[in-house]
PDB file of N, CA and C in Angstrom:
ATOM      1  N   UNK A   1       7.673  42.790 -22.509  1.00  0.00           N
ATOM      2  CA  UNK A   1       8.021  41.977 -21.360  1.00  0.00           C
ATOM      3  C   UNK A   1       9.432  41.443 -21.584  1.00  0.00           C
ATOM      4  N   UNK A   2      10.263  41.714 -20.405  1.00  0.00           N
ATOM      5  CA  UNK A   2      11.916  41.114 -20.737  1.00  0.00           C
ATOM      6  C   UNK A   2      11.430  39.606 -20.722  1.00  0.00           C
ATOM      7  N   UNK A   3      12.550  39.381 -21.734  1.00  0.00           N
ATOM      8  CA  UNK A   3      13.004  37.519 -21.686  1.00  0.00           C
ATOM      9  C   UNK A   3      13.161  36.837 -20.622  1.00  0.00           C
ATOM     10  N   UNK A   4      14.211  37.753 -19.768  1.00  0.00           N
ATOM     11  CA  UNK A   4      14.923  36.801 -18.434  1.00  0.00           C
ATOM     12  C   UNK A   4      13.718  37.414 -17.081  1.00  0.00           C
ATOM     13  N   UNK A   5      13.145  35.771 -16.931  1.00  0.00           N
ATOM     14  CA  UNK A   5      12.135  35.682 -15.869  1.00  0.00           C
ATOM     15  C   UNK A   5      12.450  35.705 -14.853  1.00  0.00           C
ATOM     16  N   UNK A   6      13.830  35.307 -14.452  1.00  0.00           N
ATOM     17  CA  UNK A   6      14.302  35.619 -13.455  1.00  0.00           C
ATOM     18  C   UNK A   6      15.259  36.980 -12.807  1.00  0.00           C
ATOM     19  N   UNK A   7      14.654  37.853 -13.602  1.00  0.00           N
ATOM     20  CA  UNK A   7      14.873  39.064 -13.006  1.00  0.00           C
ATOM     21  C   UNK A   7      14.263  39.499 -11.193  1.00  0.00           C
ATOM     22  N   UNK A   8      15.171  40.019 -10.936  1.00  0.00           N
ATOM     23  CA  UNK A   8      14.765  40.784  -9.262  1.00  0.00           C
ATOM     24  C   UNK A   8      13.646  41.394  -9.711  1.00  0.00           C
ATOM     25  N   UNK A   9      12.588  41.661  -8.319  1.00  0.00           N
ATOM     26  CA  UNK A   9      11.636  42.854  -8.290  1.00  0.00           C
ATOM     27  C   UNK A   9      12.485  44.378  -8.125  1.00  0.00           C
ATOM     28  N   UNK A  10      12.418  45.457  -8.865  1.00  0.00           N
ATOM     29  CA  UNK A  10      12.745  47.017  -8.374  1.00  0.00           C
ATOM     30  C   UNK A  10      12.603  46.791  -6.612  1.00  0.00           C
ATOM     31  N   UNK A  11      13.721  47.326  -6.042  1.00  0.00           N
ATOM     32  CA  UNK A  11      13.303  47.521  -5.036  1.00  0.00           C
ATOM     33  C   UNK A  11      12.792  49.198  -4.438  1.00  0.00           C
ATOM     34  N   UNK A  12      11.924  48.519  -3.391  1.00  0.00           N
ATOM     35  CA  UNK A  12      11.277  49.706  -2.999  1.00  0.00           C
ATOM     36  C   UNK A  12      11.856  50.286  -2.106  1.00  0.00           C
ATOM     37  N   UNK A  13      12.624  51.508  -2.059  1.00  0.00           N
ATOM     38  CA  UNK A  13      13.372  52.354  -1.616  1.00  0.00           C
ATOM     39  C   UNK A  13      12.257  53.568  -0.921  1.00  0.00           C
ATOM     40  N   UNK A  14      12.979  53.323   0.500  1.00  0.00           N
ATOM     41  CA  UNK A  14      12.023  54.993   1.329  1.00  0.00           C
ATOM     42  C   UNK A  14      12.255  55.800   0.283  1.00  0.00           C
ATOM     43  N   UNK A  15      12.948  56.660  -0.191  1.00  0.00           N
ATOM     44  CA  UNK A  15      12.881  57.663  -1.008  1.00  0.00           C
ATOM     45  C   UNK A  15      11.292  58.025  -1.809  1.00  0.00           C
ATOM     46  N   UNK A  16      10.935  56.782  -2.466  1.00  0.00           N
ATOM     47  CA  UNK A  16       9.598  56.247  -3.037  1.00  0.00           C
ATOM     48  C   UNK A  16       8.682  57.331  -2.461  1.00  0.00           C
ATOM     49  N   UNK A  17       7.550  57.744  -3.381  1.00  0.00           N
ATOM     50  CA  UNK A  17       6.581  58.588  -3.038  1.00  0.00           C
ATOM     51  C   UNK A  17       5.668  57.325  -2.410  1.00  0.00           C
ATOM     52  N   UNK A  18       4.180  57.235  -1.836  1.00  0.00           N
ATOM     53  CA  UNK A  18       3.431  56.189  -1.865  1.00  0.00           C
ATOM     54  C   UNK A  18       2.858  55.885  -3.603  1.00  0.00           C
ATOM     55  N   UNK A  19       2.885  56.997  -4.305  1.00  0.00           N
ATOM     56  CA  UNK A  19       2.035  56.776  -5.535  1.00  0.00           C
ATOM     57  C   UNK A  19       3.369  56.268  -6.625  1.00  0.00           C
ATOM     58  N   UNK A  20       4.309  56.251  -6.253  1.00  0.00           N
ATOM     59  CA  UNK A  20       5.358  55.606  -6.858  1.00  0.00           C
ATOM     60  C   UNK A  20       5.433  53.941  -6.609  1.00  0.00           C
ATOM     61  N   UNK A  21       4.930  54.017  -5.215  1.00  0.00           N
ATOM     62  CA  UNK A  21       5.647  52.728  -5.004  1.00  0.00           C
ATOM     63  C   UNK A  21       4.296  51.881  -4.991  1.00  0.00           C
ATOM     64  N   UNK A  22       3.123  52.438  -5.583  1.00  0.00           N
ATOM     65  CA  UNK A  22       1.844  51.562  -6.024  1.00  0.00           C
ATOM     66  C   UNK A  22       2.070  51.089  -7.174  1.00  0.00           C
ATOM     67  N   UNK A  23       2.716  52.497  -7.922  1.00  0.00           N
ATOM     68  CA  UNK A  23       2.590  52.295  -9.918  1.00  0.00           C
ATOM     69  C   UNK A  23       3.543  50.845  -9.480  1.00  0.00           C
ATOM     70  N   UNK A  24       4.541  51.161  -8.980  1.00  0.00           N
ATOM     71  CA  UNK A  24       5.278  49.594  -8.881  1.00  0.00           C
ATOM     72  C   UNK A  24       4.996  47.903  -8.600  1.00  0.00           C
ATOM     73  N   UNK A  25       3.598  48.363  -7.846  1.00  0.00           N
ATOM     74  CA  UNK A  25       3.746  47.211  -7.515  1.00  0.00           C
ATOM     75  C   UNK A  25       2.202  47.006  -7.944  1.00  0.00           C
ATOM     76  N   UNK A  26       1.500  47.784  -8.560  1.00  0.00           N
ATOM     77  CA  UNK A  26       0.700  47.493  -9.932  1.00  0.00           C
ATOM     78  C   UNK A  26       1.290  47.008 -11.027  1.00  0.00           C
ATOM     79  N   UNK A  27       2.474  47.367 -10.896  1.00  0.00           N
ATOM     80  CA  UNK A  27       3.478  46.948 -12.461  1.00  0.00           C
ATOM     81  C   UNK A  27       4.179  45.318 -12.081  1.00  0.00           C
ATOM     82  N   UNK A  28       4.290  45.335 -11.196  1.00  0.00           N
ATOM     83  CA  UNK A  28       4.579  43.567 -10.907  1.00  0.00           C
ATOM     84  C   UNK A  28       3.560  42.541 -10.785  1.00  0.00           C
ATOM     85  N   UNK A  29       2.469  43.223 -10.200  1.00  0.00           N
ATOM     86  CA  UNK A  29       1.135  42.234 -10.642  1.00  0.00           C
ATOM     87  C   UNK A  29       0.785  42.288 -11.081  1.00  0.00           C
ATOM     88  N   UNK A  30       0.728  43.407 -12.416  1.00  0.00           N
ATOM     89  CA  UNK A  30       0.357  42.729 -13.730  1.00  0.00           C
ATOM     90  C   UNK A  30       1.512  41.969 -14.702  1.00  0.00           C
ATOM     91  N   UNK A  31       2.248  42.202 -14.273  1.00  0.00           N
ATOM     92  CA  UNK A  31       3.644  41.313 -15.099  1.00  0.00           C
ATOM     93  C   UNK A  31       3.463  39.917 -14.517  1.00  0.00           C
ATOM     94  N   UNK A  32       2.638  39.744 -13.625  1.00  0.00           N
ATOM     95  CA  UNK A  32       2.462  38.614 -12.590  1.00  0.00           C
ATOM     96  C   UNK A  32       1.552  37.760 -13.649  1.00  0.00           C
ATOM     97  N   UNK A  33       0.284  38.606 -13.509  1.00  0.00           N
ATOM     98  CA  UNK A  33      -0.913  38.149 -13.940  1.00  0.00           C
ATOM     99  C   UNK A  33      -0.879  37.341 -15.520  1.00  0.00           C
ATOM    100  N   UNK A  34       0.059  38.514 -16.128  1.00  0.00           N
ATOM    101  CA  UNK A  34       0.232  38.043 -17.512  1.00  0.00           C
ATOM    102  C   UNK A  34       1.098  36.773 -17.592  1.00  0.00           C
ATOM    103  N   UNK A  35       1.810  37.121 -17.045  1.00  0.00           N
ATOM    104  CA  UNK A  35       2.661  35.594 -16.749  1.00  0.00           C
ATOM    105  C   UNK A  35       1.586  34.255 -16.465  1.00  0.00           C
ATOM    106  N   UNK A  36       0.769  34.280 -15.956  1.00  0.00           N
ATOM    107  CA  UNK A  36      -0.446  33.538 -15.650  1.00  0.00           C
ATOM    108  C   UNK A  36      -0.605  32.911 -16.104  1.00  0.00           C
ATOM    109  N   UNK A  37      -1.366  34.094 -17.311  1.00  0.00           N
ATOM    110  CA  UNK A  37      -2.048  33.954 -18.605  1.00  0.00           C
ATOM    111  C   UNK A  37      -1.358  32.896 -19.798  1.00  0.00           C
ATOM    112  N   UNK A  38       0.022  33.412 -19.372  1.00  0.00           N
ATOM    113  CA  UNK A  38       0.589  32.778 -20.517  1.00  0.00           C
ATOM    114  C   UNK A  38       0.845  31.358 -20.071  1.00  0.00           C
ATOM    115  N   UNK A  39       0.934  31.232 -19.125  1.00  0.00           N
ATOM    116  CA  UNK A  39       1.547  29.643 -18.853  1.00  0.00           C
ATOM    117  C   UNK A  39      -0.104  28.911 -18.755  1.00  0.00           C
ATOM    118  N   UNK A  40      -0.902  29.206 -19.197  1.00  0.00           N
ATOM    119  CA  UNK A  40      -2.520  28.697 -18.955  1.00  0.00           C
ATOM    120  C   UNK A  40      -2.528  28.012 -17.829  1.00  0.00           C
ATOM    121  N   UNK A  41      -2.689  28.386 -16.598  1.00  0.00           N
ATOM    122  CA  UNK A  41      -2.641  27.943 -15.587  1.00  0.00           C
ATOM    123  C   UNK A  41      -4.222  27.717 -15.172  1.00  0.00           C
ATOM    124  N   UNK A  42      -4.988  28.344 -15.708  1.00  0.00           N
ATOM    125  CA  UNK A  42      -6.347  28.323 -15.354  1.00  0.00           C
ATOM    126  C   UNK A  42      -6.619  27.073 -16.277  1.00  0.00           C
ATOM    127  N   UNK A  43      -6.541  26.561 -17.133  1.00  0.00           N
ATOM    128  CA  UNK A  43      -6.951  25.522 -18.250  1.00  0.00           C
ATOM    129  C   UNK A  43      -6.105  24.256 -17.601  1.00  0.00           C
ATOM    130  N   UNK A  44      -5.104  23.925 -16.723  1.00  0.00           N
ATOM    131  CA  UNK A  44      -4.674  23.478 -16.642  1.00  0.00           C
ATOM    132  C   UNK A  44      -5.542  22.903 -14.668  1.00  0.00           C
ATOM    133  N   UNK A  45      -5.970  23.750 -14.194  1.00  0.00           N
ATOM    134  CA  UNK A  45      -6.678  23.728 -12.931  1.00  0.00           C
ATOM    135  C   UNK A  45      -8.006  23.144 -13.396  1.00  0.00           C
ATOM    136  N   UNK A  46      -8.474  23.819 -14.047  1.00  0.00           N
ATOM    137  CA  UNK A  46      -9.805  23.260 -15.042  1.00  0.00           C
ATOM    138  C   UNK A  46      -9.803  21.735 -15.296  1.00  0.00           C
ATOM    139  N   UNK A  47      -8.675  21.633 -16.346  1.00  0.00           N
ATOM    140  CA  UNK A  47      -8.362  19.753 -16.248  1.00  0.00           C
ATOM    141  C   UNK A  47      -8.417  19.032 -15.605  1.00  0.00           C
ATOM    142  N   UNK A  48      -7.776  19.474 -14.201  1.00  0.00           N
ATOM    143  CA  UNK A  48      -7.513  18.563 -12.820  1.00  0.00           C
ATOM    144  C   UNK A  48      -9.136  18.771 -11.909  1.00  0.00           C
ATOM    145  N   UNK A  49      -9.984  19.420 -12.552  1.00  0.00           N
ATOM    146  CA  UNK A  49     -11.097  19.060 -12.111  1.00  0.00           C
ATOM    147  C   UNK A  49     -12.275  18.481 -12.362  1.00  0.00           C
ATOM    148  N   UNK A  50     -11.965  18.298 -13.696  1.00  0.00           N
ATOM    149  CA  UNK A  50     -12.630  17.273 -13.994  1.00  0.00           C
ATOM    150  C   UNK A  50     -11.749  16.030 -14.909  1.00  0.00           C
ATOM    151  N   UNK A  51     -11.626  15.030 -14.106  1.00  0.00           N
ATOM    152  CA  UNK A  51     -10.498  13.704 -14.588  1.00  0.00           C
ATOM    153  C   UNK A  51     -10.889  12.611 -15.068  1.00  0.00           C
ATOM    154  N   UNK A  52     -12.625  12.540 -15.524  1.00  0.00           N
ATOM    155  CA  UNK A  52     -12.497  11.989 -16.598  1.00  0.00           C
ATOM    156  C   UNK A  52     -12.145  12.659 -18.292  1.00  0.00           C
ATOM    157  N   UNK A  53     -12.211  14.052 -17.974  1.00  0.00           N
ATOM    158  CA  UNK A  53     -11.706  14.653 -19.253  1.00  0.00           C
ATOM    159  C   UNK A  53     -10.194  14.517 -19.321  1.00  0.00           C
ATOM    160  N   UNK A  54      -9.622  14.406 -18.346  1.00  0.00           N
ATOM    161  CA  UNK A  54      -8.398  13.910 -18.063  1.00  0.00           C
ATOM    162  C   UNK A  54      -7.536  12.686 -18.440  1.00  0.00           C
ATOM    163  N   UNK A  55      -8.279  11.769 -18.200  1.00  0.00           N
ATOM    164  CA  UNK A  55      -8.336  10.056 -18.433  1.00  0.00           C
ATOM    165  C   UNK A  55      -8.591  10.031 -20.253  1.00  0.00           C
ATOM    166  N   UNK A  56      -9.551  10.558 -20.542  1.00  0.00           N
ATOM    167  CA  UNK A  56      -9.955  10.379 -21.818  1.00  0.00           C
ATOM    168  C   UNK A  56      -8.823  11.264 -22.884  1.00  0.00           C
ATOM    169  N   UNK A  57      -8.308  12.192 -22.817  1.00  0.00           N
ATOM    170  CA  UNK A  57      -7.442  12.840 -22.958  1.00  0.00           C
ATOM    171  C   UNK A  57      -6.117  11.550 -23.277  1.00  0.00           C
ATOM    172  N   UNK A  58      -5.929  11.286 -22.224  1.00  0.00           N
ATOM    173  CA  UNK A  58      -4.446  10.633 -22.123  1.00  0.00           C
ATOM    174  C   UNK A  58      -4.714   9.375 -22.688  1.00  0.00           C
ATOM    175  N   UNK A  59      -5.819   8.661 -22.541  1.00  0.00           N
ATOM    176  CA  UNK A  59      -6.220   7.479 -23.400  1.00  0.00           C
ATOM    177  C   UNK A  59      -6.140   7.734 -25.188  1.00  0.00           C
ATOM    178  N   UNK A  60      -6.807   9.002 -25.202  1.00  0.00           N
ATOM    179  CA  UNK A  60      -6.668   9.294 -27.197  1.00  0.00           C
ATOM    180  C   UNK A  60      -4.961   9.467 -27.270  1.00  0.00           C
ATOM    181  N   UNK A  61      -4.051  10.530 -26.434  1.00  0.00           N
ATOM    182  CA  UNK A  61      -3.402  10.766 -26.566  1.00  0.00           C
ATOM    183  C   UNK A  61      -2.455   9.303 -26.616  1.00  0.00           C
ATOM    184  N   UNK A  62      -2.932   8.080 -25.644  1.00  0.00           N
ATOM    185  CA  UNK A  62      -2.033   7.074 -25.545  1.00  0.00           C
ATOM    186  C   UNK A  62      -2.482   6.190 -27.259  1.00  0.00           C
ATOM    187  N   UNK A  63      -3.468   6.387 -27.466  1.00  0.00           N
ATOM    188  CA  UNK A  63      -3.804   5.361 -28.528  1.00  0.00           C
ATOM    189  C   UNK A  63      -3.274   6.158 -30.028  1.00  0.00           C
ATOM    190  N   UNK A  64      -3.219   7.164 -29.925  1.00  0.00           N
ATOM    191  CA  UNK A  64      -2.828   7.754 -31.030  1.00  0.00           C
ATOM    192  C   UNK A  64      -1.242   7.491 -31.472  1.00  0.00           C
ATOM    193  N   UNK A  65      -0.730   7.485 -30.239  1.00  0.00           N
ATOM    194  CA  UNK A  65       0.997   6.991 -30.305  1.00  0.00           C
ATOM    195  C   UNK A  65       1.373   6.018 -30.543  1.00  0.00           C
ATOM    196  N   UNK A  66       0.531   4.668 -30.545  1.00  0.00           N
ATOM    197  CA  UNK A  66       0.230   3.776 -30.363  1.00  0.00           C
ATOM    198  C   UNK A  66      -0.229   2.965 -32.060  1.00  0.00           C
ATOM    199  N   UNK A  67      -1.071   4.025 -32.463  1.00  0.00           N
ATOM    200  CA  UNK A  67      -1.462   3.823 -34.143  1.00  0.00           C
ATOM    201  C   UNK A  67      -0.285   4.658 -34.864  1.00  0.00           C
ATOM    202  N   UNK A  68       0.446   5.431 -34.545  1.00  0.00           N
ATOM    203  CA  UNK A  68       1.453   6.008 -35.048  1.00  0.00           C
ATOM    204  C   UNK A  68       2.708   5.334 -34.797  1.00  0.00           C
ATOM    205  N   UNK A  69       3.023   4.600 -33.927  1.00  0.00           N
ATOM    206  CA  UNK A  69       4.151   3.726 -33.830  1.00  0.00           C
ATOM    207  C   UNK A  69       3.885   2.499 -34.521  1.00  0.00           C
ATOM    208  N   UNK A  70       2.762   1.551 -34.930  1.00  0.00           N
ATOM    209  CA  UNK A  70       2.382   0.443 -35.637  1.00  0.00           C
ATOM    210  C   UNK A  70       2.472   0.785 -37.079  1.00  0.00           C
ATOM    211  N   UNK A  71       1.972   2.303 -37.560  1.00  0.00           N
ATOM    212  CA  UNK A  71       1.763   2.638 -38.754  1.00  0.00           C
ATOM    213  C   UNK A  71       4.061   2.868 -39.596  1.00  0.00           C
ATOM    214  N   UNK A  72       3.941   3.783 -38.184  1.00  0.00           N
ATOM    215  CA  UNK A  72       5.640   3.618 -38.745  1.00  0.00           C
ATOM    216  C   UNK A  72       6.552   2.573 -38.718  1.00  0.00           C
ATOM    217  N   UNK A  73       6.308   1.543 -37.911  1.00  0.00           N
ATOM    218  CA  UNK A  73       6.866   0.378 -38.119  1.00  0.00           C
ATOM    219  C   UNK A  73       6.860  -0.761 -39.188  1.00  0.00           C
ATOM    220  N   UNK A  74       5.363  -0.726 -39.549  1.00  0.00           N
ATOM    221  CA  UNK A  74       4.923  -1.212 -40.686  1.00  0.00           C
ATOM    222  C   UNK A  74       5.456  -0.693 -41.819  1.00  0.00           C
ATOM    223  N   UNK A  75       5.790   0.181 -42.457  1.00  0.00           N
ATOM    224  CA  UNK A  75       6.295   1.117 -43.493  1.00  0.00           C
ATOM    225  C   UNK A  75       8.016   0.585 -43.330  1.00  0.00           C
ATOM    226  N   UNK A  76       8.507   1.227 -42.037  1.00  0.00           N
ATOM    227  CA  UNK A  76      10.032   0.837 -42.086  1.00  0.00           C
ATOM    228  C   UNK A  76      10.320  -0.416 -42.553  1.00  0.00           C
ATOM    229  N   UNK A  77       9.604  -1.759 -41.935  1.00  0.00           N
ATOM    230  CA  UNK A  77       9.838  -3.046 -42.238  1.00  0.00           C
ATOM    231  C   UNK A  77       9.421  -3.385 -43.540  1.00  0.00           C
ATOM    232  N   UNK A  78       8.458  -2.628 -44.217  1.00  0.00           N
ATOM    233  CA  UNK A  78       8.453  -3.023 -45.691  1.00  0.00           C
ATOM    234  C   UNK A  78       9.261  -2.492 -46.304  1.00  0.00           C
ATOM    235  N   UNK A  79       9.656  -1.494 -46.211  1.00  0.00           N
ATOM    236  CA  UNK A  79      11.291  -0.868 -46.881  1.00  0.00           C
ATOM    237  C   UNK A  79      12.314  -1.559 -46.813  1.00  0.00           C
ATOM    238  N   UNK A  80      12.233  -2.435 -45.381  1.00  0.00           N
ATOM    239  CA  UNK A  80      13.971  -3.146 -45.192  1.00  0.00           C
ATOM    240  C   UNK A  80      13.400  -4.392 -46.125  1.00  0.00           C
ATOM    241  N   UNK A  81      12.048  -5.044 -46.080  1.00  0.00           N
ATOM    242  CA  UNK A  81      11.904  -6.094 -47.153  1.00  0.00           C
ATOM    243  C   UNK A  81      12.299  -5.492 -48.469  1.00  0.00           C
ATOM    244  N   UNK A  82      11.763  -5.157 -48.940  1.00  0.00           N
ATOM    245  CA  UNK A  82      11.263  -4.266 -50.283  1.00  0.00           C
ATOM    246  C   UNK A  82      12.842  -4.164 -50.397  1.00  0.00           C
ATOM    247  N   UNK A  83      14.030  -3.844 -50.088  1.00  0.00           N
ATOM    248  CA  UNK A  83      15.256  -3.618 -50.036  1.00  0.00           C
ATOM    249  C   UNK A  83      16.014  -5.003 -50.127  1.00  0.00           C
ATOM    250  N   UNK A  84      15.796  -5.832 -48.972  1.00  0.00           N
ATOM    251  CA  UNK A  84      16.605  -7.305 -49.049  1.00  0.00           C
ATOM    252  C   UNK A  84      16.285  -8.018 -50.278  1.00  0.00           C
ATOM    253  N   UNK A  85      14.422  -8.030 -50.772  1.00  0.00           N
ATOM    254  CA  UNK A  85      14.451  -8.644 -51.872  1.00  0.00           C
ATOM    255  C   UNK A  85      15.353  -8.106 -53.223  1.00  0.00           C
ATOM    256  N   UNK A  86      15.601  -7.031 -53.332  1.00  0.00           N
ATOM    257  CA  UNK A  86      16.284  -6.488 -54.594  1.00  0.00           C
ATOM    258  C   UNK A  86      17.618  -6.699 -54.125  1.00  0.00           C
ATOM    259  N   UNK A  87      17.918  -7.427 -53.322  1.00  0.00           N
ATOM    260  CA  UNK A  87      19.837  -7.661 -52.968  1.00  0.00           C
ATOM    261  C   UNK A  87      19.775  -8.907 -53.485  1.00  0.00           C
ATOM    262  N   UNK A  88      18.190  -9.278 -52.978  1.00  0.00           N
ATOM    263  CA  UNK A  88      18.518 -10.867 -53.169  1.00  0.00           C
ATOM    264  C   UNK A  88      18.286 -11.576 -54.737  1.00  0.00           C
ATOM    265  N   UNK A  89      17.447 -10.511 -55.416  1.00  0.00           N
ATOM    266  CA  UNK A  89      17.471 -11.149 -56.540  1.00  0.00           C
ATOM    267  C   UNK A  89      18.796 -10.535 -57.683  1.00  0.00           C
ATOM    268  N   UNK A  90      19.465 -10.086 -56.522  1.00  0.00           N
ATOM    269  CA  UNK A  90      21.329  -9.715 -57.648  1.00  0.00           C
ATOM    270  C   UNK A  90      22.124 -10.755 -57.609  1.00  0.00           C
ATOM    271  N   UNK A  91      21.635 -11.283 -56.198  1.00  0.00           N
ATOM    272  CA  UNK A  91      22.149 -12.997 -55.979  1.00  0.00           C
ATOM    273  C   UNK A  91      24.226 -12.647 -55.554  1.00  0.00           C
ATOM    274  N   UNK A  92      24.236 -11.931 -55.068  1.00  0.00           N
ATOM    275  CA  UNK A  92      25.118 -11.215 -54.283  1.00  0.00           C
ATOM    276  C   UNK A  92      25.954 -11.912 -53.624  1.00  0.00           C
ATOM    277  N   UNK A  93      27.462 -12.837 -53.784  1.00  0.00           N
ATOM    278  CA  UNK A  93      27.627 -14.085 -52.787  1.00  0.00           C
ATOM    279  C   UNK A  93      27.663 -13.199 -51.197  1.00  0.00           C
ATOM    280  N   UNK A  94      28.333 -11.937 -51.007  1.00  0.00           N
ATOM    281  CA  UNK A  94      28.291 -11.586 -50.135  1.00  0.00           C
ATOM    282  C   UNK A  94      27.394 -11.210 -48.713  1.00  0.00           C
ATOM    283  N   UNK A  95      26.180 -11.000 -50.194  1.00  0.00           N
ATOM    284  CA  UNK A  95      24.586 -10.554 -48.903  1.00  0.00           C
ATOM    285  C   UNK A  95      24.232 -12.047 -48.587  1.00  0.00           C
ATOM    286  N   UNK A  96      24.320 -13.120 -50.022  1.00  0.00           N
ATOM    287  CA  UNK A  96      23.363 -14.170 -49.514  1.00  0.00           C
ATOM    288  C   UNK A  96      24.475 -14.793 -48.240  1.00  0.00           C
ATOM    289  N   UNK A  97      26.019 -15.125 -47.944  1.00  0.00           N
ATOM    290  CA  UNK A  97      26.373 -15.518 -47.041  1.00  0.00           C
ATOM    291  C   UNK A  97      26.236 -14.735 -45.822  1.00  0.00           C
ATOM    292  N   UNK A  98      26.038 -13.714 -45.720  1.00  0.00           N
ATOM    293  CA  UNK A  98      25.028 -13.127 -44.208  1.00  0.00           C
ATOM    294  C   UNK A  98      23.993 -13.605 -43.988  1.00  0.00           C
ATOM    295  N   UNK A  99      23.072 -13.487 -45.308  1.00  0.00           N
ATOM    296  CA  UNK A  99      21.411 -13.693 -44.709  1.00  0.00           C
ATOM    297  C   UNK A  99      21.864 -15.521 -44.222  1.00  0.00           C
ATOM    298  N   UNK A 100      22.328 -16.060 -44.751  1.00  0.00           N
ATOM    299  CA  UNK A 100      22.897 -18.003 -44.734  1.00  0.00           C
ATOM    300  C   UNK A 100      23.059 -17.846 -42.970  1.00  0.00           C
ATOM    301  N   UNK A 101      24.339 -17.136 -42.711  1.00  0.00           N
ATOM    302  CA  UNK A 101      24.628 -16.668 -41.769  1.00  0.00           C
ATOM    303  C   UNK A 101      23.589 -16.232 -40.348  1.00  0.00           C
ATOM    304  N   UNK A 102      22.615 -15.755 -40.593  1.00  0.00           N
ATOM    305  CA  UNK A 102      21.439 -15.067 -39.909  1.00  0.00           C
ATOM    306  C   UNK A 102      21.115 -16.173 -39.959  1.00  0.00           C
ATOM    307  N   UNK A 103      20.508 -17.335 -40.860  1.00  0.00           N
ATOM    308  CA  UNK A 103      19.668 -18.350 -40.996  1.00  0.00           C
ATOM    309  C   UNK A 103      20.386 -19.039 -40.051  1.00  0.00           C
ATOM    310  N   UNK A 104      21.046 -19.384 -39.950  1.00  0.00           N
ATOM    311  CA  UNK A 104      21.733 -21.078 -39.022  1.00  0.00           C
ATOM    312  C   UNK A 104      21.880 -20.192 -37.812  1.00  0.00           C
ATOM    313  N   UNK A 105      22.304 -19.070 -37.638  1.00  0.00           N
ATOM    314  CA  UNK A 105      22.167 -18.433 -35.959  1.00  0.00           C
ATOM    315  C   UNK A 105      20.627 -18.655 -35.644  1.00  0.00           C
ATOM    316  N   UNK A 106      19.683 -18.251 -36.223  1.00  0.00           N
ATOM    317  CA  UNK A 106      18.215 -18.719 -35.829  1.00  0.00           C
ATOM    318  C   UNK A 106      18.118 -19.705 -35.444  1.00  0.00           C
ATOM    319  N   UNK A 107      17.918 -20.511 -36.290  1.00  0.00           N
ATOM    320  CA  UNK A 107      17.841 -21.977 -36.403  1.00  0.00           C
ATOM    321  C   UNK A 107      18.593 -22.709 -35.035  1.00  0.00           C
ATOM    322  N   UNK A 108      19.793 -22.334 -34.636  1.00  0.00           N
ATOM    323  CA  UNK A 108      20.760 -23.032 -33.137  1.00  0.00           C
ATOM    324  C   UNK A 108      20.082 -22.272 -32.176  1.00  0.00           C
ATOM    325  N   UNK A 109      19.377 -20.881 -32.437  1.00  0.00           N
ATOM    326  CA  UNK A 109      18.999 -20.266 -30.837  1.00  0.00           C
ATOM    327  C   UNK A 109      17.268 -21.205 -30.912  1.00  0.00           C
ATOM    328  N   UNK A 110      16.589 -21.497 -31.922  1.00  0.00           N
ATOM    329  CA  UNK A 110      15.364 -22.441 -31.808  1.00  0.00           C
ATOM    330  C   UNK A 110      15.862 -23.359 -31.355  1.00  0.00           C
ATOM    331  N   UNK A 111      17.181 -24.354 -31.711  1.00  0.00           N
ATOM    332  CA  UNK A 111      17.021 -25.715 -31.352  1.00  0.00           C
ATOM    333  C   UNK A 111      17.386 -26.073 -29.569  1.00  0.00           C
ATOM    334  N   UNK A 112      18.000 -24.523 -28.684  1.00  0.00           N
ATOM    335  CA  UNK A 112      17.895 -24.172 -27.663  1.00  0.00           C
ATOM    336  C   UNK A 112      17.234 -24.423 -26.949  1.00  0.00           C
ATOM    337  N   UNK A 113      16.219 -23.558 -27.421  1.00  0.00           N
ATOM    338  CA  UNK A 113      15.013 -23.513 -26.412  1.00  0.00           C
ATOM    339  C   UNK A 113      13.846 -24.643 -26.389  1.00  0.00           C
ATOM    340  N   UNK A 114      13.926 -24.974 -25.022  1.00  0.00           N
ATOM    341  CA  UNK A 114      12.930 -26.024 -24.567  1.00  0.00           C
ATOM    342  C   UNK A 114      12.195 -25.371 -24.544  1.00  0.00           C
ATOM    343  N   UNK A 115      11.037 -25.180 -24.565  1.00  0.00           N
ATOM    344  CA  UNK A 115       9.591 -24.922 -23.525  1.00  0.00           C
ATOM    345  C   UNK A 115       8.915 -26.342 -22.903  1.00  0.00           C
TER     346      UNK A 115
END
């Protein structure tokens, strides 16, 4: 089967026997059919008919992304700890006047806010 799907159909030229211009257009519906096949179009009609298999689907699929984004976040943020503490116990004047730095910007955007 060629790559480029967007190829023209052969055209059918009078010249064409009738048994020529069947093999042809047996040969495009099955290039059709297979094409079908491949894009699972039937599994995909199937789905949309029954939508709670549908719903349930996209619910695992939503919760799974969901335990996979908590699980990788958790990991990253213990790395950036796991990291600041070993700056901080080099006692670094440079890191500790950032983190100092970070501290009193907190501290003025809390004393901000009313609720």
């Amino acid at each position: 089967m060629p790559k480029d799907s967007t190829r023209e159909p052969p055209e059918l030229s009078p010249e064409l026997s009738n048994e020529e211009k069947l093999n042809t257009v047996y040969r495009m519906a099955a290039d059709w059919g297979r094409r079908m096949e491949k894009s699972r179009l039937s599994e995909y009609t199937d789905l949309l008919q029954s939508p709670w298999s549908l719903i349930w689907r996209n619910l695992l699929a939503g919760v799974s992304r969901g335990v996979g984004i908590a699980l990788g976040f958790t990991f990253f943020a213990a790395t950036i700890i796991y990291l600041l503490q070993l700056l901080g116990a080099l006692n670094l004047p440079i890191i500790g006047d950032y983190i100092a730095d970070i501290v009193r910007i907190v501290q003025h955007q809390l004393e901000l806010k009313t609720y």
